[in-house]
PDB file of N, CA and C in Angstrom:
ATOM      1  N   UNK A   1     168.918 154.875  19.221  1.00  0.00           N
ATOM      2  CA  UNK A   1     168.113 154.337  20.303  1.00  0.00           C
ATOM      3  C   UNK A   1     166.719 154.936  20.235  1.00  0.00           C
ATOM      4  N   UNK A   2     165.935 154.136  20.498  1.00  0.00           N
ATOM      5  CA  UNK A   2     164.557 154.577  20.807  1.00  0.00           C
ATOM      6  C   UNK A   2     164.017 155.464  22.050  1.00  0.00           C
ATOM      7  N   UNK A   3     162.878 156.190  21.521  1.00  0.00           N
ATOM      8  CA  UNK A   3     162.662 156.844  22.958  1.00  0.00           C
ATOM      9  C   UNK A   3     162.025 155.545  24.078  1.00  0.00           C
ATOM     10  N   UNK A   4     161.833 154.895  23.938  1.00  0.00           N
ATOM     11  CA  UNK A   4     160.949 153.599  24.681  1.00  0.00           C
ATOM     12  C   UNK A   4     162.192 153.374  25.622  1.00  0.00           C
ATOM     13  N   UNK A   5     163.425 153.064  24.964  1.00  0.00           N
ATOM     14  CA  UNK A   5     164.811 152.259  25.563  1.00  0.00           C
ATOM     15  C   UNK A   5     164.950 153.757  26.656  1.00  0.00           C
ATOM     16  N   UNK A   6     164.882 154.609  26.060  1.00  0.00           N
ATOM     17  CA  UNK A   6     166.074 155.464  26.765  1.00  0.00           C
ATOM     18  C   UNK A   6     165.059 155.977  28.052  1.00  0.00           C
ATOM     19  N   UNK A   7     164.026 155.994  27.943  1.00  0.00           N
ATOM     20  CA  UNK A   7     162.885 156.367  29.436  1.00  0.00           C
ATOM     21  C   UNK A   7     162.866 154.750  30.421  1.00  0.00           C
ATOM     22  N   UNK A   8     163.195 153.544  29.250  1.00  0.00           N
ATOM     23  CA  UNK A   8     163.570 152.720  30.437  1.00  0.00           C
ATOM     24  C   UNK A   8     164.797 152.774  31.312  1.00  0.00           C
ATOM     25  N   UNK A   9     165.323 153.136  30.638  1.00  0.00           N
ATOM     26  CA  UNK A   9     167.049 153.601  30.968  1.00  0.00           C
ATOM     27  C   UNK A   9     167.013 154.617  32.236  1.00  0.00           C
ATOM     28  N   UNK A  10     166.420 156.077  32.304  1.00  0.00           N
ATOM     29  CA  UNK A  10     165.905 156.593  32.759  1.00  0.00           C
ATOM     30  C   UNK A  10     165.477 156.217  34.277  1.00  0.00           C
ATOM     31  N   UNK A  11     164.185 155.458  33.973  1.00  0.00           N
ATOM     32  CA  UNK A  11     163.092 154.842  34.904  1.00  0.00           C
ATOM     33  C   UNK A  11     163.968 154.016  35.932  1.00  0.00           C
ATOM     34  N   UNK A  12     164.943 152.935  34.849  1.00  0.00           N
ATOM     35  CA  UNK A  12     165.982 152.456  36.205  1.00  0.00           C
ATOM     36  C   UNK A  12     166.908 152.439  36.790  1.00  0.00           C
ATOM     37  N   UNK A  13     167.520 153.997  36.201  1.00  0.00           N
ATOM     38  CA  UNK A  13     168.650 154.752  37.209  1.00  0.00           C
ATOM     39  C   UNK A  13     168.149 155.525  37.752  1.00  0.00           C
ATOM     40  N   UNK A  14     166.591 155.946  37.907  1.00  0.00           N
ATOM     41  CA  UNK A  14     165.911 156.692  38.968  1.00  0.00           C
ATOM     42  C   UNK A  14     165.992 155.746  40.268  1.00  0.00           C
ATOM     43  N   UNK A  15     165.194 154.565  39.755  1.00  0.00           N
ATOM     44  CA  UNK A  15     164.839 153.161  40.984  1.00  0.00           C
ATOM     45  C   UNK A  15     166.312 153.128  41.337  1.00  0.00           C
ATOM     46  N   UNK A  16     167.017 152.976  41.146  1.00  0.00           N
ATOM     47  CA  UNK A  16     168.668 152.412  41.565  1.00  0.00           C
ATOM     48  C   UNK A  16     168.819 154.064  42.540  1.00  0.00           C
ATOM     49  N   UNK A  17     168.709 154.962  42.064  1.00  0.00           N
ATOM     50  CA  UNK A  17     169.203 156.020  42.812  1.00  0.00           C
ATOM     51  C   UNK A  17     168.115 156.421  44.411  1.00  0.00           C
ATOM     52  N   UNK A  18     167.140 155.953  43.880  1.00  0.00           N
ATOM     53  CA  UNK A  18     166.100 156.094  45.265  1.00  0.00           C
ATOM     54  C   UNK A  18     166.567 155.086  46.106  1.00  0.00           C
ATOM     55  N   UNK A  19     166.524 153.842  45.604  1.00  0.00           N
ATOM     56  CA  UNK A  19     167.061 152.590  46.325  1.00  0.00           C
ATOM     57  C   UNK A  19     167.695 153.001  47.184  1.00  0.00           C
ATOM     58  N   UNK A  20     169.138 153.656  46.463  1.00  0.00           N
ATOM     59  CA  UNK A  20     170.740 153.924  47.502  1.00  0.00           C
ATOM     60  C   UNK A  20     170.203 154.716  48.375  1.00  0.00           C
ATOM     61  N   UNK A  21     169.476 155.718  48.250  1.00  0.00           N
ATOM     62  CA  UNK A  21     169.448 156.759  48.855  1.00  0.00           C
ATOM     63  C   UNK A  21     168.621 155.964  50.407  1.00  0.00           C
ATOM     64  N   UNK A  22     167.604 155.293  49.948  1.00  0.00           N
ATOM     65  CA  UNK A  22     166.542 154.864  50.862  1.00  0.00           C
ATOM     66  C   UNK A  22     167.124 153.774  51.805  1.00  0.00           C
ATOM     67  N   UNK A  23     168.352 153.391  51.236  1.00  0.00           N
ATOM     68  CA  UNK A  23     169.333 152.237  52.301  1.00  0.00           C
ATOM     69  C   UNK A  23     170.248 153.044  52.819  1.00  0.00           C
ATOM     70  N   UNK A  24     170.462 154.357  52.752  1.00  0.00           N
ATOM     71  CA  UNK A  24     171.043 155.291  53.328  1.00  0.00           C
ATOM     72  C   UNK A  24     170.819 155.482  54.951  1.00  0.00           C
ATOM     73  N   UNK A  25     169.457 155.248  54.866  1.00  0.00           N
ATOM     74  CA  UNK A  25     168.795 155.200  56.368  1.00  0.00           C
ATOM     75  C   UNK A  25     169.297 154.206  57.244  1.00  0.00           C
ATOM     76  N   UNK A  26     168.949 153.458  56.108  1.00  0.00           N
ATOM     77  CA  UNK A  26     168.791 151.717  57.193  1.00  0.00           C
ATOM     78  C   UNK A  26     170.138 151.692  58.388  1.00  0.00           C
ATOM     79  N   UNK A  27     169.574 151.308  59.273  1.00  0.00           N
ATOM     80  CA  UNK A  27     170.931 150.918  60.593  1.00  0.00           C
ATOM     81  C   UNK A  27     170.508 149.857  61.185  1.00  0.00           C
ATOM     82  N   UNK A  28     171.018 148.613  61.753  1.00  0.00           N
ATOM     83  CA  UNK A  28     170.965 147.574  62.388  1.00  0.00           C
ATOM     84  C   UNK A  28     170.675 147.965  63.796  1.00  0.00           C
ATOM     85  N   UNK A  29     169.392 147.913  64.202  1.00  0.00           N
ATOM     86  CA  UNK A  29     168.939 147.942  65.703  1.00  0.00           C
ATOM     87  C   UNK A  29     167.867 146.945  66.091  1.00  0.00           C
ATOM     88  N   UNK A  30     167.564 146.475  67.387  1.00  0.00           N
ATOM     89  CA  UNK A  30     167.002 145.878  67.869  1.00  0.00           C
ATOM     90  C   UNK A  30     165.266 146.812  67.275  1.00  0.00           C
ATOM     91  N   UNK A  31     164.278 146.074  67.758  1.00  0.00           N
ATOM     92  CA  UNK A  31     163.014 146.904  67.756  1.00  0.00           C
ATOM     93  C   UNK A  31     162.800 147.263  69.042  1.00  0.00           C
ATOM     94  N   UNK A  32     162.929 146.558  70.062  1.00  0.00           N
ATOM     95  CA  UNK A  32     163.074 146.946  71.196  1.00  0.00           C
ATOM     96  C   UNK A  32     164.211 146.526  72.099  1.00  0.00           C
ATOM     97  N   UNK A  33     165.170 147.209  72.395  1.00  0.00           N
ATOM     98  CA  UNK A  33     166.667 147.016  73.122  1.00  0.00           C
ATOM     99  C   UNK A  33     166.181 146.436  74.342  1.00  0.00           C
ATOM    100  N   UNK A  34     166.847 145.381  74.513  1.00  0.00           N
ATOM    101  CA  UNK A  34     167.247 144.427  75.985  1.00  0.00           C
ATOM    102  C   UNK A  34     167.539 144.990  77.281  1.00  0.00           C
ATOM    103  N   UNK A  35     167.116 145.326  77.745  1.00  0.00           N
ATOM    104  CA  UNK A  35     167.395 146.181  79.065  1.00  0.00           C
ATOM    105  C   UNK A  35     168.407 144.557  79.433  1.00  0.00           C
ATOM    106  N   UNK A  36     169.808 145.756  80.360  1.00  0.00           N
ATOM    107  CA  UNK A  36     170.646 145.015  81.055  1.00  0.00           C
ATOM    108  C   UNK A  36     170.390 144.368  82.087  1.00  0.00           C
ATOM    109  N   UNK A  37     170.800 142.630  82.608  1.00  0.00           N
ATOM    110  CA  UNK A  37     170.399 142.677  84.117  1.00  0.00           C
ATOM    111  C   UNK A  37     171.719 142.215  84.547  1.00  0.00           C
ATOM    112  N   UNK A  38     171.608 142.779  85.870  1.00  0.00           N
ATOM    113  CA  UNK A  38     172.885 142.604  86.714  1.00  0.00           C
ATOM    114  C   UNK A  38     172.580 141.059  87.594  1.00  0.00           C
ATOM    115  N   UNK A  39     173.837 140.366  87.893  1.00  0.00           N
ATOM    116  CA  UNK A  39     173.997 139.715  88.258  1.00  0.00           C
ATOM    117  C   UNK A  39     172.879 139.757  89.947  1.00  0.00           C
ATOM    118  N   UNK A  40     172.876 139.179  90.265  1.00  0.00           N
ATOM    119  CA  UNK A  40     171.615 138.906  92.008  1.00  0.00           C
ATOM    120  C   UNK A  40     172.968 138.656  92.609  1.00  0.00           C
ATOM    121  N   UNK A  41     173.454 139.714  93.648  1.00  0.00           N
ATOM    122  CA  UNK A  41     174.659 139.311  94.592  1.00  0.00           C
ATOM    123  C   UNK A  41     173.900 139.423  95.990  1.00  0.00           C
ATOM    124  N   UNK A  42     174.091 138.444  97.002  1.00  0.00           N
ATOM    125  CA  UNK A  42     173.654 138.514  98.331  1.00  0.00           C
ATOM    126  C   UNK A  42     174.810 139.942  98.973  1.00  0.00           C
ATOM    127  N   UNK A  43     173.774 140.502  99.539  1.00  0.00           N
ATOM    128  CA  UNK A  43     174.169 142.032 100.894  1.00  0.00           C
ATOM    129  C   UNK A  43     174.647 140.778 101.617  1.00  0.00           C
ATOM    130  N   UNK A  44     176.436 141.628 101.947  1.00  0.00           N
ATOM    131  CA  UNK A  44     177.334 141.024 102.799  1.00  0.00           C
ATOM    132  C   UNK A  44     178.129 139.920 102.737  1.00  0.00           C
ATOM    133  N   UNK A  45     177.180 139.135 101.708  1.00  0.00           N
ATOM    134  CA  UNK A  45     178.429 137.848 101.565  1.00  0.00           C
ATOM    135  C   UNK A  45     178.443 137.986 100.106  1.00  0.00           C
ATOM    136  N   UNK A  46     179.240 138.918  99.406  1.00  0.00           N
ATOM    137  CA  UNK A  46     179.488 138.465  98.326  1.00  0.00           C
ATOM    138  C   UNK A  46     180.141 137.204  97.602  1.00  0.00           C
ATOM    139  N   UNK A  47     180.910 136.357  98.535  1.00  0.00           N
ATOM    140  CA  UNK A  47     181.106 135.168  97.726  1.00  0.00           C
ATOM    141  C   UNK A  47     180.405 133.699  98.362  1.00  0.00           C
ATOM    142  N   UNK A  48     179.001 134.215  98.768  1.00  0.00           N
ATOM    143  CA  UNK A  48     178.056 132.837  99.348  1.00  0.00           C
ATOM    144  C   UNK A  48     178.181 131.786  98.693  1.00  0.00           C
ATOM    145  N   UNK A  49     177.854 132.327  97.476  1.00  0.00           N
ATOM    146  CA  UNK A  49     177.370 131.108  96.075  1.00  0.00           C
ATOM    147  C   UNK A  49     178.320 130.353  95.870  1.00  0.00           C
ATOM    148  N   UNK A  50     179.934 131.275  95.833  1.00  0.00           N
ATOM    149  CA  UNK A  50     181.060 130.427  95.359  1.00  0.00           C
ATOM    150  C   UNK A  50     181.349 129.567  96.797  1.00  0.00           C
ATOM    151  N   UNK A  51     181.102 129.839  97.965  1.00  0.00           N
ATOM    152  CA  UNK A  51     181.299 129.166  99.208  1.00  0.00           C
ATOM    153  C   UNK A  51     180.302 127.775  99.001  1.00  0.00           C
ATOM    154  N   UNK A  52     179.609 127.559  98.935  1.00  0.00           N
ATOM    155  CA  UNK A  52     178.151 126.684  98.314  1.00  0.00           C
ATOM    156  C   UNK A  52     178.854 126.002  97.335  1.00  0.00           C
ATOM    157  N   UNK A  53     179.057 126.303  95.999  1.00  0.00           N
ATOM    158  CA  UNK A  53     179.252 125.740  95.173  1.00  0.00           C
ATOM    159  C   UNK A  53     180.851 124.576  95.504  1.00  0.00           C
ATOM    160  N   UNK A  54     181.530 125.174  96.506  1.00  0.00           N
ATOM    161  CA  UNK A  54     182.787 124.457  96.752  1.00  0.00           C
ATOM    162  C   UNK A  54     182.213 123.611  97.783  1.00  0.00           C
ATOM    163  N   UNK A  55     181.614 124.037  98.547  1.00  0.00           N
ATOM    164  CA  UNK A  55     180.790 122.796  99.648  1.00  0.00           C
ATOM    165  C   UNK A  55     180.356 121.812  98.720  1.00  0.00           C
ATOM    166  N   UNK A  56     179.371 122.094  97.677  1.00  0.00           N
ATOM    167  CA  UNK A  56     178.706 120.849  96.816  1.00  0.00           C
ATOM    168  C   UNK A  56     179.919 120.217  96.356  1.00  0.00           C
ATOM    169  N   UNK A  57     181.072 120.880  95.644  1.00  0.00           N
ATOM    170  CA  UNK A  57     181.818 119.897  94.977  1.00  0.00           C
ATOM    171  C   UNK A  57     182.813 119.233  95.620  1.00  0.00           C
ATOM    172  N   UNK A  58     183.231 119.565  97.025  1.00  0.00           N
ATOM    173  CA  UNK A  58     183.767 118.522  97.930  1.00  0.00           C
ATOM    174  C   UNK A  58     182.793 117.676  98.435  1.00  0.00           C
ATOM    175  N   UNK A  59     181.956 116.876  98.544  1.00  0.00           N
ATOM    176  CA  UNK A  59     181.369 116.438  98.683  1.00  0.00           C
ATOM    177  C   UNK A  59     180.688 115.373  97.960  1.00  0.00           C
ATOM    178  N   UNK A  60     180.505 116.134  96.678  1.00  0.00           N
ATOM    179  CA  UNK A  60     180.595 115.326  95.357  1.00  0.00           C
ATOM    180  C   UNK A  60     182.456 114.184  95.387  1.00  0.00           C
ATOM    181  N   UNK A  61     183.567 114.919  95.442  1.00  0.00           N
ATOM    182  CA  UNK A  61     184.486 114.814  95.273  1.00  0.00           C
ATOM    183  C   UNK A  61     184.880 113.407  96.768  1.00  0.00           C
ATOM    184  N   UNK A  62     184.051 113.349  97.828  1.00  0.00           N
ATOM    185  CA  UNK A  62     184.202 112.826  98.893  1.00  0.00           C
ATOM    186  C   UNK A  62     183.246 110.932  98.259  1.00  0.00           C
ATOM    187  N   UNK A  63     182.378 111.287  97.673  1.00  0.00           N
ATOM    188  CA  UNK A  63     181.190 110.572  97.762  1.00  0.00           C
ATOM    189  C   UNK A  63     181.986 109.629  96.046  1.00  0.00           C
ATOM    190  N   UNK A  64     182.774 110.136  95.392  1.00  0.00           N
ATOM    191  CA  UNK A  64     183.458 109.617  94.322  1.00  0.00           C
ATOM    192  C   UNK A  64     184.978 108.618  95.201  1.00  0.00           C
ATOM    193  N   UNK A  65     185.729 109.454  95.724  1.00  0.00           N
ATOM    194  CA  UNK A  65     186.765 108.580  96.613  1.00  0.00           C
ATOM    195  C   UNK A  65     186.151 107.491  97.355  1.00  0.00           C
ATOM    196  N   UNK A  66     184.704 107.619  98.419  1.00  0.00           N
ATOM    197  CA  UNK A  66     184.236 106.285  98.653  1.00  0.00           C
ATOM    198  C   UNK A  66     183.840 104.860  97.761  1.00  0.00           C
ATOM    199  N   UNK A  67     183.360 105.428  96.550  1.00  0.00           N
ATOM    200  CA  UNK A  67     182.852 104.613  95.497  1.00  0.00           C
ATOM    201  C   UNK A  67     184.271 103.941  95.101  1.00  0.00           C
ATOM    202  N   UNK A  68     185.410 105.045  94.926  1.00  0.00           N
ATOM    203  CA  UNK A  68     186.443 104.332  94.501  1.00  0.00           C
ATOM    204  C   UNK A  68     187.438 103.241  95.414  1.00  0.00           C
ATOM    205  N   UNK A  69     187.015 103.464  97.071  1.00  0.00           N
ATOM    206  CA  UNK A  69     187.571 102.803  97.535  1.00  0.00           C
ATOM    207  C   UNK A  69     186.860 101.730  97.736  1.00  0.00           C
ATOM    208  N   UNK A  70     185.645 101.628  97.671  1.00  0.00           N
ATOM    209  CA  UNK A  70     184.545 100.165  97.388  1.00  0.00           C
ATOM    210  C   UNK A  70     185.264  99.534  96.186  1.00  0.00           C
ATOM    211  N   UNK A  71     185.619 100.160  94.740  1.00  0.00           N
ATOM    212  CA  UNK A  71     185.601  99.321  93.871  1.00  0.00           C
ATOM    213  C   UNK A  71     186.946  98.481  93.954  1.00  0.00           C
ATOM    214  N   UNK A  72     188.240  99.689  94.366  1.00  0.00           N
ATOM    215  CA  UNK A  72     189.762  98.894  94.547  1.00  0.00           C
ATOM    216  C   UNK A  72     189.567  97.745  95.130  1.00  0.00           C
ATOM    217  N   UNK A  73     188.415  97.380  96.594  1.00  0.00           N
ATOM    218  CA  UNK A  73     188.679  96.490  97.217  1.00  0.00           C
ATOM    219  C   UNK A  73     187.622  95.236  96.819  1.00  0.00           C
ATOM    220  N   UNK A  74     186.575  95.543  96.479  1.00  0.00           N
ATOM    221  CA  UNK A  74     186.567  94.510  94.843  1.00  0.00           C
ATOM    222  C   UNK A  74     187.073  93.845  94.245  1.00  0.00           C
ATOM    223  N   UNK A  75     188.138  94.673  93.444  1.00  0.00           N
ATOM    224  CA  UNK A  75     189.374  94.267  92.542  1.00  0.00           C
ATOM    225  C   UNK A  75     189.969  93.338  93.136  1.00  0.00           C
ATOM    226  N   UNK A  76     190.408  93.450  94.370  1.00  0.00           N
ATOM    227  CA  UNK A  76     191.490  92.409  95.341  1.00  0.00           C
ATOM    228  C   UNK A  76     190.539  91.765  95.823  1.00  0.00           C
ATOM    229  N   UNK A  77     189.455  91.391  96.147  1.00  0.00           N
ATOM    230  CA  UNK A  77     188.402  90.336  96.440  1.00  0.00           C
ATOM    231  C   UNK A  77     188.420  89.361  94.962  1.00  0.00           C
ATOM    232  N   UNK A  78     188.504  89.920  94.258  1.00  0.00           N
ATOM    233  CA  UNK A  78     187.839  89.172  93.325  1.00  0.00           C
ATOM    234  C   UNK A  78     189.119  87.691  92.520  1.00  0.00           C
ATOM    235  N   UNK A  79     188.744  86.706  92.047  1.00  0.00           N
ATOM    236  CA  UNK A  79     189.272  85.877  91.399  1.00  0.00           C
ATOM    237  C   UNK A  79     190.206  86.025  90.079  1.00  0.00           C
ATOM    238  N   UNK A  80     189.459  87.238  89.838  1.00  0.00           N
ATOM    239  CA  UNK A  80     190.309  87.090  87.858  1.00  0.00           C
ATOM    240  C   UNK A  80     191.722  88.133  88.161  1.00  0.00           C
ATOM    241  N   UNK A  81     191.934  88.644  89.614  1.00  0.00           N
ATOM    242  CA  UNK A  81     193.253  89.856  89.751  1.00  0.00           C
ATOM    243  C   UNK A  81     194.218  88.718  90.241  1.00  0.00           C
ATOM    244  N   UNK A  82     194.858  89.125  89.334  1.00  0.00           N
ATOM    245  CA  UNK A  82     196.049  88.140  89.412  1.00  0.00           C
ATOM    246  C   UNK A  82     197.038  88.896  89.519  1.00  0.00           C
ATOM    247  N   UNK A  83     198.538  88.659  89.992  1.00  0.00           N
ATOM    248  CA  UNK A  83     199.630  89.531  89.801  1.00  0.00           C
ATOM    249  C   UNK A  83     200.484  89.110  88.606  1.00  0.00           C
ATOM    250  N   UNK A  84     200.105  88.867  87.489  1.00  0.00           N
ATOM    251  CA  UNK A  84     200.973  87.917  86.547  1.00  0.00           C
ATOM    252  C   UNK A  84     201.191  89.575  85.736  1.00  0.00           C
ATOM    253  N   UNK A  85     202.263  89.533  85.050  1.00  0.00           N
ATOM    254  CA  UNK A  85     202.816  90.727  84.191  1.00  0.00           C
ATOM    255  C   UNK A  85     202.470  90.598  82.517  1.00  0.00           C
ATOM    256  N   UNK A  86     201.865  89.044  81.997  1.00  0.00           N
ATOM    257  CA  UNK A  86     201.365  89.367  80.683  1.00  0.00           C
ATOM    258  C   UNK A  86     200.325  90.470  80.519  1.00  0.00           C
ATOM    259  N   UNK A  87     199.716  91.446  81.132  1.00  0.00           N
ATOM    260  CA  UNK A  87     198.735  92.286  81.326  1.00  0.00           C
ATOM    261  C   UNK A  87     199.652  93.240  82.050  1.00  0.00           C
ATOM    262  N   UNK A  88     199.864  94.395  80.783  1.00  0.00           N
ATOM    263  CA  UNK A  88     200.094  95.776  81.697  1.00  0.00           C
ATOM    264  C   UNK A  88     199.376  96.486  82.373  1.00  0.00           C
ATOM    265  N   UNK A  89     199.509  97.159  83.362  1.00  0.00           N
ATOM    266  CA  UNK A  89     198.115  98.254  84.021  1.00  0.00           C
ATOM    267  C   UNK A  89     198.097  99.344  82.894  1.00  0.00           C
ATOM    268  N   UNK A  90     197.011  99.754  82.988  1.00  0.00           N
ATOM    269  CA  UNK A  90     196.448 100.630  81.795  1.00  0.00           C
ATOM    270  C   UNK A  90     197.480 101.987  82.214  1.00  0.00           C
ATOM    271  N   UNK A  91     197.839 101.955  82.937  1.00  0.00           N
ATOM    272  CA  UNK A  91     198.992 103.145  82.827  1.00  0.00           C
ATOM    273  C   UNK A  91     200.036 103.471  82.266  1.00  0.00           C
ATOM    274  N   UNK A  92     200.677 101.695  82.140  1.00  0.00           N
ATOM    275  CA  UNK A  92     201.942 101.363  81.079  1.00  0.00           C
ATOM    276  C   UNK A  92     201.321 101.232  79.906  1.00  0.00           C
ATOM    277  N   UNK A  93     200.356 100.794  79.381  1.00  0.00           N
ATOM    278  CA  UNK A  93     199.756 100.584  78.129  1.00  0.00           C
ATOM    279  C   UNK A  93     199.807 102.023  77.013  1.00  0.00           C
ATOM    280  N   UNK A  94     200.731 101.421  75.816  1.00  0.00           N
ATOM    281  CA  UNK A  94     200.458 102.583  74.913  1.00  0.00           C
ATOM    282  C   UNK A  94     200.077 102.433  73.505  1.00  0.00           C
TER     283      UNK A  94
END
């Protein structure tokens, strides 16, 4: 072998050994960490929001049963509801 080969040889098991050494450091962190935030709870009523949120969805839930009882009586207003059995209700249908 030549001296040329063997100082390259050398040169890049130095670089390989600094490398390791220099990723030795490295650790996975933020640059600047996220400060925590806590949830916003109302003093005294801790479950306002969930009280609220069940008000909205009965209501929602009230305003859907009216719509549905507009449309049933539709259905029986209308000409094409027939009681004939060639047409299953989509309940028997599989």
């Amino acid at each position: 072998m030549s001296k040329q080969t063997v100082g390259r040889g050398i040169t890049l098991a130095l670089v390989v050994v600094v490398f390791c050494y220099v990723l030795g450091f490295y650790q996975q962190t933020d640059a600047a960490p996220r400060p925590v935030q806590k949830a916003p709870r109302a003093i005294g009523q801790p479950l306002a929001d969930a009280v609220r949120l069940q008000t909205d969805m009965l209501q929602e839930l009230k305003a859907i049963r009216g719509l549905l009882e507009k449309q049933n009586e539709l259905l029986k207003q209308s000409p094409d509801h027939s009681t004939d059995k060639s047409h299953p209700a989509p309940s028997q249908r599989r």
